[in-house]
Protein backbone atom coordinates (compact mmCIF):
# COMPACT_ATOMS: atom_id res chain seq x y z
CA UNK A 1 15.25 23.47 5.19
CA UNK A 2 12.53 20.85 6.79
CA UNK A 3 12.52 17.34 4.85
CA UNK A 4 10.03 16.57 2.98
CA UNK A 5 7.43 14.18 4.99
CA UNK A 6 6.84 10.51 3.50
CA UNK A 7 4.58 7.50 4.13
CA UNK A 8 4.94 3.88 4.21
CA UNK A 9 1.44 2.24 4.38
CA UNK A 10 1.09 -0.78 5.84
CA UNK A 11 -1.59 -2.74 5.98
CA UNK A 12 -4.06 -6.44 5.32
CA UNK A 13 -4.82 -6.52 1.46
CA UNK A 14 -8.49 -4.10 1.61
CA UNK A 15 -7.40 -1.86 4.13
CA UNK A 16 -7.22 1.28 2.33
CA UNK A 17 -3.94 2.02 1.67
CA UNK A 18 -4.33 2.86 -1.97
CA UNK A 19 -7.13 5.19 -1.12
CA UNK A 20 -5.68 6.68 1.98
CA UNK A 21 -2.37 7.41 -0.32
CA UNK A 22 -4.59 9.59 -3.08
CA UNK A 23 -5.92 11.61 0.00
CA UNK A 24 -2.60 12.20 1.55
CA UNK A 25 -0.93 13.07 -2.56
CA UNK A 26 -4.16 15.90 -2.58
CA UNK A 27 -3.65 17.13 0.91
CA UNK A 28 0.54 17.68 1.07
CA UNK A 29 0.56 17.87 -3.01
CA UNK A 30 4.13 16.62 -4.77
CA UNK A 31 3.96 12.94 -3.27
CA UNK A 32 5.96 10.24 -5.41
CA UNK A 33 3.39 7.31 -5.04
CA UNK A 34 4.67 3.78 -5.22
CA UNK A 35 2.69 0.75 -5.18
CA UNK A 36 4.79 -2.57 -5.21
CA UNK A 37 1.09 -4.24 -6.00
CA UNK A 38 0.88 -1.79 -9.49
CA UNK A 39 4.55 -2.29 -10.00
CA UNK A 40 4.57 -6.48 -9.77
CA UNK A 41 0.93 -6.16 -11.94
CA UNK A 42 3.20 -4.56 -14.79
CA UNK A 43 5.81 -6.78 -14.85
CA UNK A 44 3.10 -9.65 -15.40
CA UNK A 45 2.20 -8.04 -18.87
CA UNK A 46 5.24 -8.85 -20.01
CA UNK A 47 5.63 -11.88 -22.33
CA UNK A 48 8.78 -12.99 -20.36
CA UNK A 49 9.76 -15.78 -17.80
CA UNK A 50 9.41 -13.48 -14.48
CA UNK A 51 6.74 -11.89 -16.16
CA UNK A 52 4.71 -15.02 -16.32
CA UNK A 53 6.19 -16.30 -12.74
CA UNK A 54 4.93 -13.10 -11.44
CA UNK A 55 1.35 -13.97 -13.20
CA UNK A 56 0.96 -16.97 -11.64
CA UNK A 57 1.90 -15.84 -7.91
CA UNK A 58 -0.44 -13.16 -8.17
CA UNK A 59 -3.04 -15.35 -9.81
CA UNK A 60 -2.87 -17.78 -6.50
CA UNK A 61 -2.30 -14.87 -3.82
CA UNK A 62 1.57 -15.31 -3.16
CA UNK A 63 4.20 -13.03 -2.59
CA UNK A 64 6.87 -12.40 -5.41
CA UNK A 65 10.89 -12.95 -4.93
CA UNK A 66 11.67 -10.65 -1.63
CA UNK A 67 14.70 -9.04 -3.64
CA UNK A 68 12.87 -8.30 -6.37
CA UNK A 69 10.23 -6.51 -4.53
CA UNK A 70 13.17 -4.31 -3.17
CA UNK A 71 14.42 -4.06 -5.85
CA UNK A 72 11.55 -2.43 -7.50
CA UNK A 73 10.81 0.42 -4.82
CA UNK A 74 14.26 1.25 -4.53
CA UNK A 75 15.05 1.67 -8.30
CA UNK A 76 11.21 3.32 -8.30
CA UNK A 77 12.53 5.83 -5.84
CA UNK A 78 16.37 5.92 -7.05
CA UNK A 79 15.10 7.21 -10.39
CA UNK A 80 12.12 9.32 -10.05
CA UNK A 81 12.41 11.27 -6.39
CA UNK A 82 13.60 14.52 -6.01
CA UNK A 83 15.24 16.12 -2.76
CA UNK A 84 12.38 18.73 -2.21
CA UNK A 85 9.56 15.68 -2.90
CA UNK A 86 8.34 13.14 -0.46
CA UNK A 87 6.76 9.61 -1.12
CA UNK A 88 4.36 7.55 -0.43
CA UNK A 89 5.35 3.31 -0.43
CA UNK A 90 2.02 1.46 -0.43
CA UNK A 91 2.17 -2.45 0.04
CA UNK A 92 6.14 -2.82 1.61
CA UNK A 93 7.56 -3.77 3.08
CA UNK A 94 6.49 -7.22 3.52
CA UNK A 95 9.08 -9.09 5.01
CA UNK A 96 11.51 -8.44 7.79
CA UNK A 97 14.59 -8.17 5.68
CA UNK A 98 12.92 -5.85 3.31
CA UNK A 99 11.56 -3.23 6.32
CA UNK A 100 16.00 -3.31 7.49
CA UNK A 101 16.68 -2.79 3.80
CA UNK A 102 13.90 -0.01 3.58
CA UNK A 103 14.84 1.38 7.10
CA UNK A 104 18.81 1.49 5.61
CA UNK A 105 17.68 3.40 2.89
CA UNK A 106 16.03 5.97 4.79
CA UNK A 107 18.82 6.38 6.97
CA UNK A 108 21.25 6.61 3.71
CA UNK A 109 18.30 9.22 2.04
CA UNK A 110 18.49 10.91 5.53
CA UNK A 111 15.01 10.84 5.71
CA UNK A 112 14.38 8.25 8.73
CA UNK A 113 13.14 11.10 10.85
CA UNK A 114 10.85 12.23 8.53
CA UNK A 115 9.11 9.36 7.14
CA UNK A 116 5.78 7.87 8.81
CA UNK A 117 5.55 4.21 8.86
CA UNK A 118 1.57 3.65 9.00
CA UNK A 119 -0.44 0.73 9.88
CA UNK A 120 -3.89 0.84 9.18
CA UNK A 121 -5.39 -1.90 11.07
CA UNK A 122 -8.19 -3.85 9.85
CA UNK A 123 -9.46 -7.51 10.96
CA UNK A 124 -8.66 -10.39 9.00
CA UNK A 125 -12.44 -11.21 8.47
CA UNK A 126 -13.01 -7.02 7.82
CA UNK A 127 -10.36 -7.68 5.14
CA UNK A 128 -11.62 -10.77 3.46
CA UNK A 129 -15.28 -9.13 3.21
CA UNK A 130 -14.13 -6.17 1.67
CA UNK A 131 -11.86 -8.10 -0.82
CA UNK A 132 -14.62 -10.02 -2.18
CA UNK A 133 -16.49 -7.23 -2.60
CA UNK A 134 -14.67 -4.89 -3.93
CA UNK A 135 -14.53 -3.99 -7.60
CA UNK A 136 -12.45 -2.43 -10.26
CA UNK A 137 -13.07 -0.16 -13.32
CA UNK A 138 -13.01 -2.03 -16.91
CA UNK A 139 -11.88 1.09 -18.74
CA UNK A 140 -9.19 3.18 -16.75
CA UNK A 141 -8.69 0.29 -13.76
CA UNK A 142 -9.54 2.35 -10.59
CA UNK A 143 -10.09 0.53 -7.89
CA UNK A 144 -13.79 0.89 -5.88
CA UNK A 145 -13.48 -0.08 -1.80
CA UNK A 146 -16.09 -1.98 -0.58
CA UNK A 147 -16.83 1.04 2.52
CA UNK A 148 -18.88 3.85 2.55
CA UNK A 149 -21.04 5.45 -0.07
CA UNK A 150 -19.06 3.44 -2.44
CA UNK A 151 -20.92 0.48 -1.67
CA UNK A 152 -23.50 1.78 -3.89
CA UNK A 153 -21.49 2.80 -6.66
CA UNK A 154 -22.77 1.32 -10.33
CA UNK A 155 -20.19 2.84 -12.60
CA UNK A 156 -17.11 4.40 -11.79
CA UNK A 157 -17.28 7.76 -10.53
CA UNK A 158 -13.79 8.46 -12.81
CA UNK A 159 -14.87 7.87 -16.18
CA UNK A 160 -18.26 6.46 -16.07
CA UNK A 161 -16.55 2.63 -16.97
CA UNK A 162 -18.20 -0.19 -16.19
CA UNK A 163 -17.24 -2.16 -12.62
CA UNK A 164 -16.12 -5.67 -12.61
CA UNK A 165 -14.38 -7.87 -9.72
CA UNK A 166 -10.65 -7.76 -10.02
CA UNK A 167 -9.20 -10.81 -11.57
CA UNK A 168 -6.66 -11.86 -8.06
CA UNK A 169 -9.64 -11.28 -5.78
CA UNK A 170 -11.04 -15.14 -5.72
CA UNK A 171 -11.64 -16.44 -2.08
CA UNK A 172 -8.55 -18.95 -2.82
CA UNK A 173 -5.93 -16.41 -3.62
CA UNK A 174 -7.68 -13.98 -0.89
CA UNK A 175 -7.14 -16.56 1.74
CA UNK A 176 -3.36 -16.69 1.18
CA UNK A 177 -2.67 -13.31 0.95
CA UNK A 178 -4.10 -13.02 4.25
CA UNK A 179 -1.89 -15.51 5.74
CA UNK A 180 1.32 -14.21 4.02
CA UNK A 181 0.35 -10.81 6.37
CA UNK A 182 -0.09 -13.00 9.43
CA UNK A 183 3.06 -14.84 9.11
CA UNK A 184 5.29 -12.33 7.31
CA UNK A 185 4.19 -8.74 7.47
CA UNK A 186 3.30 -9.10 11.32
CA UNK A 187 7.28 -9.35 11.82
CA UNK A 188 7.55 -5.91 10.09
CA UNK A 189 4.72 -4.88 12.22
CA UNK A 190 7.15 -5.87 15.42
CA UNK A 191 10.30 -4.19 13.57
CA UNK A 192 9.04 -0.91 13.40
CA UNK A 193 7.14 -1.11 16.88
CA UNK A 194 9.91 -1.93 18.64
CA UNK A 195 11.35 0.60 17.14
CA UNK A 196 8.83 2.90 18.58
CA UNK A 197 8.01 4.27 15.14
CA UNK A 198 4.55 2.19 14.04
CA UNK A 199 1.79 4.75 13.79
CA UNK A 200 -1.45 2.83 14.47
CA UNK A 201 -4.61 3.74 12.54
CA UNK A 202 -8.01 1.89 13.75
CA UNK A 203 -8.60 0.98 9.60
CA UNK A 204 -12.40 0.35 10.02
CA UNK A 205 -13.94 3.52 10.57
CA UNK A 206 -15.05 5.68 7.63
CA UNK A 207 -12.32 6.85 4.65
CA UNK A 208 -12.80 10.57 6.13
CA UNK A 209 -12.03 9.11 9.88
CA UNK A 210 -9.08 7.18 9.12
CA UNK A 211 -7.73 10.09 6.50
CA UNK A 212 -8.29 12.78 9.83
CA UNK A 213 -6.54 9.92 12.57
CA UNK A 214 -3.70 9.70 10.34
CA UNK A 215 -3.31 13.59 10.01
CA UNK A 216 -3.25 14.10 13.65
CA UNK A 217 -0.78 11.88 14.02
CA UNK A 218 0.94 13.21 11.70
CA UNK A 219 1.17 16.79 13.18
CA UNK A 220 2.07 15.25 16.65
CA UNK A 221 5.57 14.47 14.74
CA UNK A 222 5.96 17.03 12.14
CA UNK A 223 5.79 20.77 11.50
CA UNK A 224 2.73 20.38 9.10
């Protein structure tokens, strides 16, 4: 029996990832879709003290406690995926120890062979314009890119809600996030190239172009 295939999406805040992940859930069907981003967001509704440590680092563009981002995917993944069902990681790893601790637990999943570790490459100043701009859904909180057709979107094309800029994206907090991926997530970057297992996407092309790049490479290592 073939493993299932599975995607870790790296990439600068704005890149895509979230969107590319939807498009890659409709096109193999029965992805488990984690997003450390959504994950950390939750924990800051919670009246408690990580909950409002975790506010305040996403408030100013910082990265939570390492471990605890681990922690989250893996317990995310240790109690939700099933054999036959792949995944999809969007946002980690984002530090070097957390892409050996992901890589171990591929290799203890046995499915190292069969996961694609993605980067879709954007520019830092490609990131920070589409950050500004990009807005999210008052009523059911989808997220609207700043690319494409959706440039000209007025209400959300989910549920008709009114669009509003998402509370983290401030030029302050934007600024840091970007230089957390230029000082930490370029050593995953490294990791997995070294490796010889970073999949390279050119990131500022058109949602349909980057979906199609990432499929071909995808059937240069896989069955699908």
């Amino acid at each position: 029996m073939q493993k299932p295939i599975n995607f870790v999406l790296i990439g600068r805040s704005g890149c895509g990832k979230g969107t590319q992940a939807k498009l890659l859930d409709d096109h193999f069907g029965n992805l488990f879709y984690i997003s450390t981003g959504s994950l950390f967001r939750k924990i800051a509704e919670h009246d408690t003290q990580v909950g409002h440590k975790i506010k305040e680092l996403l408030g100013g563009g910082g990265l939570p406690f390492d471990d605890l981002a681990t922690m989250l995917w893996m317990s995310a993944i240790t109690y939700n995926l099933r054999e036959e069902q792949g995944f999809c990681l969007d946002g980690a790893p984002r530090r070097l120890e957390e892409a050996k601790a992901l890589d171990a637990f591929l290799e203890y999943l046995e499915r190292q062979k069969s996961t694609m570790i993605i980067l879709i490459d954007i520019s830092r100043e490609e990131a920070f314009d589409r950050l500004t701009k990009r807005r999210i859904c008052q009523n059911c909180g989808a997220l609207i890119p700043w690319v494409g057709e959706y440039k000209n979107m007025e209400a959300c094309n989910k549920c008709g809600g009114v669009l509003e800029e998402r509370a983290d994206d401030v030029p302050e907090a934007i600024k840091n996030r970007l230089d957390y991926f230029d000082k930490d997530v370029s050593c995953v970057i490294k990791y997995f190239k070294k490796k010889k297992r970073l999949i390279t996407i050119k990131g500022e092309q058109t949602i349909e172009k980057v979906f199609n790049d990432i499929l071909t490479e995808v059937r240069k290592r896989t069955n699908f």
